[in-house]
Structure formats: structure tokens, C-alpha cells
Protein backbone atom coordinates (compact mmCIF):
# COMPACT_ATOMS: atom_id res chain seq x y z
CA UNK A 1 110.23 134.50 162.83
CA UNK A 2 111.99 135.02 160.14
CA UNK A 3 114.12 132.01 158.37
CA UNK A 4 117.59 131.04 156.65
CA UNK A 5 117.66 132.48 153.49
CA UNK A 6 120.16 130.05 151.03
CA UNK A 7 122.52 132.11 149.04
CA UNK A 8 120.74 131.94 144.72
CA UNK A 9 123.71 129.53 144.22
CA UNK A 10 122.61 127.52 146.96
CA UNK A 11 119.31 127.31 145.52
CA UNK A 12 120.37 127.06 142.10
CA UNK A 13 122.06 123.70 142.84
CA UNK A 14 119.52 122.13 144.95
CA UNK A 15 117.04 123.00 142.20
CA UNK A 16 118.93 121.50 139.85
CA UNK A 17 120.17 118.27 142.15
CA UNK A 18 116.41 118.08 143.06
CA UNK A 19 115.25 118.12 139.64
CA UNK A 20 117.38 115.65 138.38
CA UNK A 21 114.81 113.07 140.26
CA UNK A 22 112.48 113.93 138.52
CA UNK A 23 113.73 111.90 135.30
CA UNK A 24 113.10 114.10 132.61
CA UNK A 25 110.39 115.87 133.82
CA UNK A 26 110.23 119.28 135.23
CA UNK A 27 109.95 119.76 138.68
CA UNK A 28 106.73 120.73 140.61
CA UNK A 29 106.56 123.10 143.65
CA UNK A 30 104.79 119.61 145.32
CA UNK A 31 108.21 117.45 144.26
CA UNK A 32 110.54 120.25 145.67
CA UNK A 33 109.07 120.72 149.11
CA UNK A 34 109.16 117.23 149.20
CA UNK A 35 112.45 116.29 148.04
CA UNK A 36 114.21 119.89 148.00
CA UNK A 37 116.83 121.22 151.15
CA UNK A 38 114.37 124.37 150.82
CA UNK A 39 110.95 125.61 150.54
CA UNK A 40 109.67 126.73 146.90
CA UNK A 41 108.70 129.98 148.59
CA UNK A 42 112.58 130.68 149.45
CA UNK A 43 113.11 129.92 145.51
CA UNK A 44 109.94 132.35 144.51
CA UNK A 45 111.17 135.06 146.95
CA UNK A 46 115.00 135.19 145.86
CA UNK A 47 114.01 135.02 141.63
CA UNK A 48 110.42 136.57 141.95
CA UNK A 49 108.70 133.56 141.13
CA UNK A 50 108.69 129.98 141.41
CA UNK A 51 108.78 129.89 137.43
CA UNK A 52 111.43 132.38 137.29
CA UNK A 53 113.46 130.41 140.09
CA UNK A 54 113.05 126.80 137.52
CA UNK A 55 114.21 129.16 134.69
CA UNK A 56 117.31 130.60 136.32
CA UNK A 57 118.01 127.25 137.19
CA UNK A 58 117.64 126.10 133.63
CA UNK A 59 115.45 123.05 134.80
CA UNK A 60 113.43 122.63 131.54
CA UNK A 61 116.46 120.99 129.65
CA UNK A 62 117.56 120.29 126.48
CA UNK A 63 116.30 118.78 123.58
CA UNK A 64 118.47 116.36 121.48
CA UNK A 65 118.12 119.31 119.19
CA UNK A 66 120.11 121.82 121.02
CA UNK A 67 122.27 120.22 122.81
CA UNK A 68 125.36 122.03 123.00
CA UNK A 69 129.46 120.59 123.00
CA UNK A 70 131.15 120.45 126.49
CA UNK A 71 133.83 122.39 124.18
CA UNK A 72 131.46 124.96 123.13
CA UNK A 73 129.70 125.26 127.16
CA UNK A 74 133.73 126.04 128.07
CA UNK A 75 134.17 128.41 125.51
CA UNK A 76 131.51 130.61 126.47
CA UNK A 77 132.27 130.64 129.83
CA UNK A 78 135.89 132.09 128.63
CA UNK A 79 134.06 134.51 126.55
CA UNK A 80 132.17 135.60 129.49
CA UNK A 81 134.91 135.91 131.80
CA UNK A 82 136.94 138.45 129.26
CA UNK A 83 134.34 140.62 129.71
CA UNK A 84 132.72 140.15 133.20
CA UNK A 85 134.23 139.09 136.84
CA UNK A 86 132.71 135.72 136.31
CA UNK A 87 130.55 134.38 138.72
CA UNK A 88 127.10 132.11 138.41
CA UNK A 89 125.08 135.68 138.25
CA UNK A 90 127.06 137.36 135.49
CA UNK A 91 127.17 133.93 133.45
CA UNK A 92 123.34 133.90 133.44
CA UNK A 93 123.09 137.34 132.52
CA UNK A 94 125.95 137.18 129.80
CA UNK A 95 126.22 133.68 128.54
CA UNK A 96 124.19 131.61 125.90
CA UNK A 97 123.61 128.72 127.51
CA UNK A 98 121.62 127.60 131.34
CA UNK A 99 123.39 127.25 134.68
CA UNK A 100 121.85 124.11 134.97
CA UNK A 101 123.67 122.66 131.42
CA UNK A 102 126.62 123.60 133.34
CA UNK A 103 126.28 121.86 136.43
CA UNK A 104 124.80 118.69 134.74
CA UNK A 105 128.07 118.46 132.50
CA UNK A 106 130.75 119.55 135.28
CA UNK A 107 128.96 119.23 138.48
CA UNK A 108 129.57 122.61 139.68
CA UNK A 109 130.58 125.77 137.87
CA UNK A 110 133.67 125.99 139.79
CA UNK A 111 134.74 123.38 138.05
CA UNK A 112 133.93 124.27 134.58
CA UNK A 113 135.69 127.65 134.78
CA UNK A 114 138.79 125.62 135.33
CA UNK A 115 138.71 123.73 132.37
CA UNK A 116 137.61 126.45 130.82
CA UNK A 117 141.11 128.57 131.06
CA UNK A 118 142.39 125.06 130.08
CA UNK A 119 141.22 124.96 126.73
């Protein structure tokens, strides 16, 4: 039988939403078939590996270091959109900062290319 298969920006979120439990830690395949909408093997299978699925889903966070501006996070997304039909996929491949920064600031990225052509 074979099963759903959520869209990556499906899974992207719920990684994300899922690891936000996790308070400050990263999450484990154990925490996300527990507390996840999906299965980590759905995750694996759509990114090619369970750690490439956390990475695309920027899940390891940011260091007080690092952290970047909301203004600067909106910026890039303008850059990005100059040069690319922007969408979650060309973002990750074109932009300097996580998918995950972006939904933990705006709460979706629909939302942050809005205030993006704002600025």
C-alpha cells in the first residue's frame, strides 16, 4: 500500500512546529513519530535523509551569535525574489538564511514575502 506523501512544505512546517517542543533541543526521529503529523521516513524519503530533512528545515537554530534582524530576513527574501520566482524551494537554494528562521519570526513564509515588498 502505498501512503500520502505531504507536499516538502508540508513537512517543512510540521518539522519545524514539531520541533519547537522540543525547547531548544533538536528533534529526534523518536520525538517526531511521536509528536509529528508524519512519519520521519516520509521526511528521509522527500530530502534523502532524516538529517538532510532537519537541515532543510533549519531545525538546529540559532545562536545568540548569529542571529539575524527581521529587517535583514525581509531583505533577503526581496533579494531572492529579483532573481528567482520565489517560493520556499528557491529561497533555500538562493537565500542566506534557514526556512525555519523564517517561519519562527513570521509564522509562515507567505507572510514574510509580504512584508517583504513592504519594506
Amino acid at each position: 500500500m502505498t501512503g500520502f506523501q505531504p507536499s516538502e512544505d508540508t513537512l517543512l512546517k510540521d518539522l519545524i512546529r514539531t520541533n519547537r517542543k522540543t525547547e531548544g533541543e533538536t528533534i529526534t526521529k523518536q520525538q517526531y513519530e511521536k509528536e509529528g503529523d508524519y512519519n520521519p521516513w516520509q521526511a528521509a524519503n522527500r530530502f534523502g535523509s532524516w538529517n538532510d530533512a532537519k537541515a532543510s528545515a533549519g531545525v538546529y537554530g540559532e545562536t545568540r551569535k548569529n542571529k539575524v534582524s527581521d529587517k535583514e530576513l525581509l531583505e533577503d527574501i526581496k533579494r531572492v525574489s529579483e532573481q528567482n520566482e520565489l517560493s520556499t524551494k528557491t529561497y533555500r537554494e538562493h537565500g542566506n538564511h534557514s526556512i525555519s528562521t523564517i517561519y519562527n519570526r513570521f509564522e509562515s513564509f507567505e507572510t514574510a514575502k509580504e512584508k517583504a515588498f513592504e519594506i
